[in-house]
N, C-alpha and C. Protein backbone atom coordinates (compact mmCIF):
# COMPACT_ATOMS: atom_id res chain seq x y z
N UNK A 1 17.73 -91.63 -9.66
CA UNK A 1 18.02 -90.94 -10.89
C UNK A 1 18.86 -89.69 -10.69
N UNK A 2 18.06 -88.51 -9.77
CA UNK A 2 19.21 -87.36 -9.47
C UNK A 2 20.47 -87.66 -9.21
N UNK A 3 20.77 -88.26 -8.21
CA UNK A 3 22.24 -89.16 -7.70
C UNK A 3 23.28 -89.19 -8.75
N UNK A 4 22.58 -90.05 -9.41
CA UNK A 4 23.40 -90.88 -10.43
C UNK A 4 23.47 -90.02 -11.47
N UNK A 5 22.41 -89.34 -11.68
CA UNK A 5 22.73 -88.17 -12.54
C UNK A 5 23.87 -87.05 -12.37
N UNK A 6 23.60 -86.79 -11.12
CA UNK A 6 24.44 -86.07 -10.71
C UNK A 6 26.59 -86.21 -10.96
N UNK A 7 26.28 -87.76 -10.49
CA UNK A 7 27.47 -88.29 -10.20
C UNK A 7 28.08 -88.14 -12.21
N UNK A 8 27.35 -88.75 -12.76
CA UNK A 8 27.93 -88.69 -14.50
C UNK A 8 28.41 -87.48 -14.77
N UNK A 9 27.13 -86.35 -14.39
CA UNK A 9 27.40 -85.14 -14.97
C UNK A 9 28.83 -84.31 -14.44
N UNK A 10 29.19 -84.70 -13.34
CA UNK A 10 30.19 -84.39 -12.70
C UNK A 10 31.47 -85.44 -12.95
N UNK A 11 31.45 -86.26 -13.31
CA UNK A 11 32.71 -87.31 -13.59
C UNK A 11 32.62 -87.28 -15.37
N UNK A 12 32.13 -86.51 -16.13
CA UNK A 12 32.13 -87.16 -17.47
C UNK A 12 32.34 -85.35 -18.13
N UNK A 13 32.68 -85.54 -19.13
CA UNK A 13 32.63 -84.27 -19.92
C UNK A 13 31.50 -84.19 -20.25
N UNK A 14 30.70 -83.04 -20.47
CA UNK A 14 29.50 -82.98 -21.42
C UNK A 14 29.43 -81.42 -21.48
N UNK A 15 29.14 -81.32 -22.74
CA UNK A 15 28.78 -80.35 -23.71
C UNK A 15 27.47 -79.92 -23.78
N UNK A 16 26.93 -78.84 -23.36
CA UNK A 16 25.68 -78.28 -23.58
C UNK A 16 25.20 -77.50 -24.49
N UNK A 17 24.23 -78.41 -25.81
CA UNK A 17 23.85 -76.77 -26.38
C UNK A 17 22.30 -76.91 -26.78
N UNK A 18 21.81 -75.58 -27.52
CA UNK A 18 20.34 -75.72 -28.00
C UNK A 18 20.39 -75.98 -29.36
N UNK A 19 19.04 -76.37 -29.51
CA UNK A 19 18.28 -76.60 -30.85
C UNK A 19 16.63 -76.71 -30.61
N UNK A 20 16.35 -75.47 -30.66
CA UNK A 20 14.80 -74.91 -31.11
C UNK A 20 14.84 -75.29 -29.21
N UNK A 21 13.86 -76.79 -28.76
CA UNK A 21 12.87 -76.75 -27.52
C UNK A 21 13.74 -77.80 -27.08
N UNK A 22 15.14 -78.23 -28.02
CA UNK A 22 15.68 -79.41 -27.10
C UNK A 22 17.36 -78.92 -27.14
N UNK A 23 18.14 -79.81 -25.96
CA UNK A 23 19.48 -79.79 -25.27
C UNK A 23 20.16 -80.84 -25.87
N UNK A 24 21.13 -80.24 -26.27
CA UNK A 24 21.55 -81.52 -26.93
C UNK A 24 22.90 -81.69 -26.30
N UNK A 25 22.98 -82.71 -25.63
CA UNK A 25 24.05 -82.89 -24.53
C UNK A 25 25.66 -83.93 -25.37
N UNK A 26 26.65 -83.45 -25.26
CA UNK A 26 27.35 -84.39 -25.96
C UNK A 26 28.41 -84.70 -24.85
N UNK A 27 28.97 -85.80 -25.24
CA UNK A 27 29.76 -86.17 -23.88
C UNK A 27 30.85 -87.61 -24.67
N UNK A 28 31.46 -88.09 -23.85
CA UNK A 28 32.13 -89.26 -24.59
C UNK A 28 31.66 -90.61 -24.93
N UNK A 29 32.26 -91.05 -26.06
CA UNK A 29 31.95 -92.35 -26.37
C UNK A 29 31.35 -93.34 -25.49
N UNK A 30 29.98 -93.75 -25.42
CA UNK A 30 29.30 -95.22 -24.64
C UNK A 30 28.06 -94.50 -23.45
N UNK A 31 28.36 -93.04 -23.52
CA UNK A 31 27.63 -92.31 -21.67
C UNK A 31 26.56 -91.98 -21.97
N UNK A 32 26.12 -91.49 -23.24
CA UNK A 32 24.74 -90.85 -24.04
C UNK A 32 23.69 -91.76 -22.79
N UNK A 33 24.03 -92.56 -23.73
CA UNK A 33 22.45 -93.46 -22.81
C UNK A 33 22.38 -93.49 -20.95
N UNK A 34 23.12 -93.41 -20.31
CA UNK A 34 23.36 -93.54 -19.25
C UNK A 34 23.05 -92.19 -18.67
N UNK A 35 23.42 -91.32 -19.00
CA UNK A 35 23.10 -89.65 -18.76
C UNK A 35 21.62 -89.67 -19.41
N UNK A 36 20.94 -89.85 -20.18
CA UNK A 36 19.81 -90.05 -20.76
C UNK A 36 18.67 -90.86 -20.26
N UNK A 37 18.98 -92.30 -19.38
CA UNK A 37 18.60 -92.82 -18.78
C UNK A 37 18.28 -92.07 -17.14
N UNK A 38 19.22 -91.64 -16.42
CA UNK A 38 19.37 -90.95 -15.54
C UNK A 38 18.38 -89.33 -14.91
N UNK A 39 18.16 -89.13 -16.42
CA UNK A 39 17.64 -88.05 -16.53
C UNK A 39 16.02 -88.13 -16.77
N UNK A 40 15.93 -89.48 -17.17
CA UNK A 40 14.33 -89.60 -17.21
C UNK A 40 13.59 -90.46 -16.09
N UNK A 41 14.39 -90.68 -15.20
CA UNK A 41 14.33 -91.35 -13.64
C UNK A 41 14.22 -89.94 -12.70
N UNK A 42 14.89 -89.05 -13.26
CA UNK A 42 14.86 -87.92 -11.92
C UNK A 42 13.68 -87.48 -12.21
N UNK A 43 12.86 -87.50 -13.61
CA UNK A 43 11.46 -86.62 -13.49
C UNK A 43 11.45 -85.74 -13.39
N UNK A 44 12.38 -84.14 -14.00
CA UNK A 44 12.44 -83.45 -13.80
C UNK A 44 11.37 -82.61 -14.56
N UNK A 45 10.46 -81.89 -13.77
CA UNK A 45 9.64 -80.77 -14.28
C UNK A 45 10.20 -79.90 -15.71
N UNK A 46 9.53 -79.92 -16.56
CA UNK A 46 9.91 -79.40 -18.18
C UNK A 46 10.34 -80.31 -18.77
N UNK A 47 11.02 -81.51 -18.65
CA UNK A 47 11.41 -82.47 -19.42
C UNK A 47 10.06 -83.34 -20.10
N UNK A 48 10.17 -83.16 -21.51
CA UNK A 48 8.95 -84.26 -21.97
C UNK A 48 9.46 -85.30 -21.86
N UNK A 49 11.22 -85.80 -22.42
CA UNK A 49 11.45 -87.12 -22.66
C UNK A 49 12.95 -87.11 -23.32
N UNK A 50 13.82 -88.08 -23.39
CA UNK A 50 14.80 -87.94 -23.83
C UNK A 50 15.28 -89.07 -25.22
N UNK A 51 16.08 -89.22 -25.69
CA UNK A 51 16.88 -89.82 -26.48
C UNK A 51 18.37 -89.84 -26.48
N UNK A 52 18.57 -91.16 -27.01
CA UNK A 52 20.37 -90.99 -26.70
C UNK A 52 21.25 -92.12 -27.51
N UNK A 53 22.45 -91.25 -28.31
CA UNK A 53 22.94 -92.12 -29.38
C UNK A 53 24.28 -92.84 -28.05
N UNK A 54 25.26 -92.59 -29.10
CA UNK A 54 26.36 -93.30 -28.41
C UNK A 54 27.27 -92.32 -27.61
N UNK A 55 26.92 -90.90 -28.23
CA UNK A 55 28.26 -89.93 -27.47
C UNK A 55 27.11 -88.55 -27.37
N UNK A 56 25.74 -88.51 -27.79
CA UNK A 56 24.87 -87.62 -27.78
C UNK A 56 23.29 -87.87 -27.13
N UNK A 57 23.38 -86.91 -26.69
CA UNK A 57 21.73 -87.36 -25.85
C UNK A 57 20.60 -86.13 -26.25
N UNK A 58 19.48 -85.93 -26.86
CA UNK A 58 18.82 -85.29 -26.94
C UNK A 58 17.84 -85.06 -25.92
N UNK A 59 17.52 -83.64 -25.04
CA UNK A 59 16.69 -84.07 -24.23
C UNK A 59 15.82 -82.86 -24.62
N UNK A 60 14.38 -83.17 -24.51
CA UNK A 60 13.24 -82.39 -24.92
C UNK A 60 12.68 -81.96 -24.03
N UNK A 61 12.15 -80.55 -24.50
CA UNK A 61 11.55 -79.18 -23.03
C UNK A 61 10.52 -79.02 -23.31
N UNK A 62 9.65 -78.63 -22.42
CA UNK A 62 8.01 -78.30 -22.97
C UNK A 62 8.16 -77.02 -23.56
N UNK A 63 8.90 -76.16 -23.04
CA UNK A 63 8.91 -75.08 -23.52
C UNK A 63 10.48 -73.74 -23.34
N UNK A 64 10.53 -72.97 -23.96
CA UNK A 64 11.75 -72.20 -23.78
C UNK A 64 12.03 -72.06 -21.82
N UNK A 65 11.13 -71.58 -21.29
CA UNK A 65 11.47 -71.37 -20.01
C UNK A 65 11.72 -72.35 -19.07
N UNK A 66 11.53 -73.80 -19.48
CA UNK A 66 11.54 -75.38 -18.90
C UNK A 66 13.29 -75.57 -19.71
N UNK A 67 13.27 -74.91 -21.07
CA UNK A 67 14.83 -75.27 -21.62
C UNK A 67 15.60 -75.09 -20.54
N UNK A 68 15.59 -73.37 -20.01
CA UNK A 68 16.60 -72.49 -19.40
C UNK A 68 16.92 -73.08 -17.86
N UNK A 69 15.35 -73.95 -17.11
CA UNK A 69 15.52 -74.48 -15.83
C UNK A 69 16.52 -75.60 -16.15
N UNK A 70 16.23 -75.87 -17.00
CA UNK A 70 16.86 -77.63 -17.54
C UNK A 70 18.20 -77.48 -17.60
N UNK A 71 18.46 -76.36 -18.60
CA UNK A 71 20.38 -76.59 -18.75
C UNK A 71 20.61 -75.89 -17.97
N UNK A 72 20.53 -74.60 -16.87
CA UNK A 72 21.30 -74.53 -15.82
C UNK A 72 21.52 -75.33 -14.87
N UNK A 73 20.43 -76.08 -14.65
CA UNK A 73 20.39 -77.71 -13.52
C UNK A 73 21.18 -78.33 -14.13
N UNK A 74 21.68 -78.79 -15.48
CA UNK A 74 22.12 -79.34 -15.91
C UNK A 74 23.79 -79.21 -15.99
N UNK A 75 24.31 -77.90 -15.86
CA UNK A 75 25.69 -77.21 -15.86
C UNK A 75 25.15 -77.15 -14.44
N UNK A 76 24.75 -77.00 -13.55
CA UNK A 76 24.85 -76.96 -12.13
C UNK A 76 25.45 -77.91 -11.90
N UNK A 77 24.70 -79.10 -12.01
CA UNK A 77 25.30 -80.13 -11.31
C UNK A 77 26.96 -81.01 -12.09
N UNK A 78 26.76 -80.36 -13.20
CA UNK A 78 28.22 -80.87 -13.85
C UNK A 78 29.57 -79.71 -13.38
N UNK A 79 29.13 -78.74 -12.58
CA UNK A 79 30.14 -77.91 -11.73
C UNK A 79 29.92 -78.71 -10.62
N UNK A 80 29.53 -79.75 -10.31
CA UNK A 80 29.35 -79.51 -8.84
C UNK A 80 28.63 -78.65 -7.91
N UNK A 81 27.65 -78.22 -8.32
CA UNK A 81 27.05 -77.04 -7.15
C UNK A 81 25.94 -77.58 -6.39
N UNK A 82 25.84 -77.40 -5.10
CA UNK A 82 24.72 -77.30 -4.74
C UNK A 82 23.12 -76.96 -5.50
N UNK A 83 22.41 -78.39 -5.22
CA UNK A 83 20.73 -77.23 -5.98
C UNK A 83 20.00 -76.84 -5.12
N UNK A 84 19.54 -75.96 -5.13
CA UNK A 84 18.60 -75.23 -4.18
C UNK A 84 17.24 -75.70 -3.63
């Protein structure tokens, strides 16, 4: 899941923003699900669960401070960076 996560977030455009406890990731036509899929295979700590249309993926946080781990991991790895 990280991998492959990784690999989308870095080969695909995506757009990061909030709404209340969830990320709402936008990216191009057909990837939603695939970035969405990806993301609920890595198991990442704070993630309750995701959803995903055709060009949008909703992903849900337990809480504000699980948001903030979530979308910097999330713009981390779509720069390319090393995670710690």
């Amino acid at each position: 899941g990280e991998d492959r996560l990784r690999r989308l977030l870095h080969d695909l455009p995506v757009e990061v923003r909030e709404a209340g406890l969830l990320l709402v990731l936008v990216t191009l036509p057909g990837s939603a699900h695939a970035i969405a899929a990806s993301l609920d295979r890595a198991r990442w700590p704070g993630v309750v669960g995701s959803i995903a249309g055709d060009d949008t993926c909703f992903v849900a946080c337990a809480d504000r401070r699980a948001l903030r781990r979530v979308r910097e991991r999330l713009e981390q790895l779509a720069a390319g960076q090393p995670q710690p």
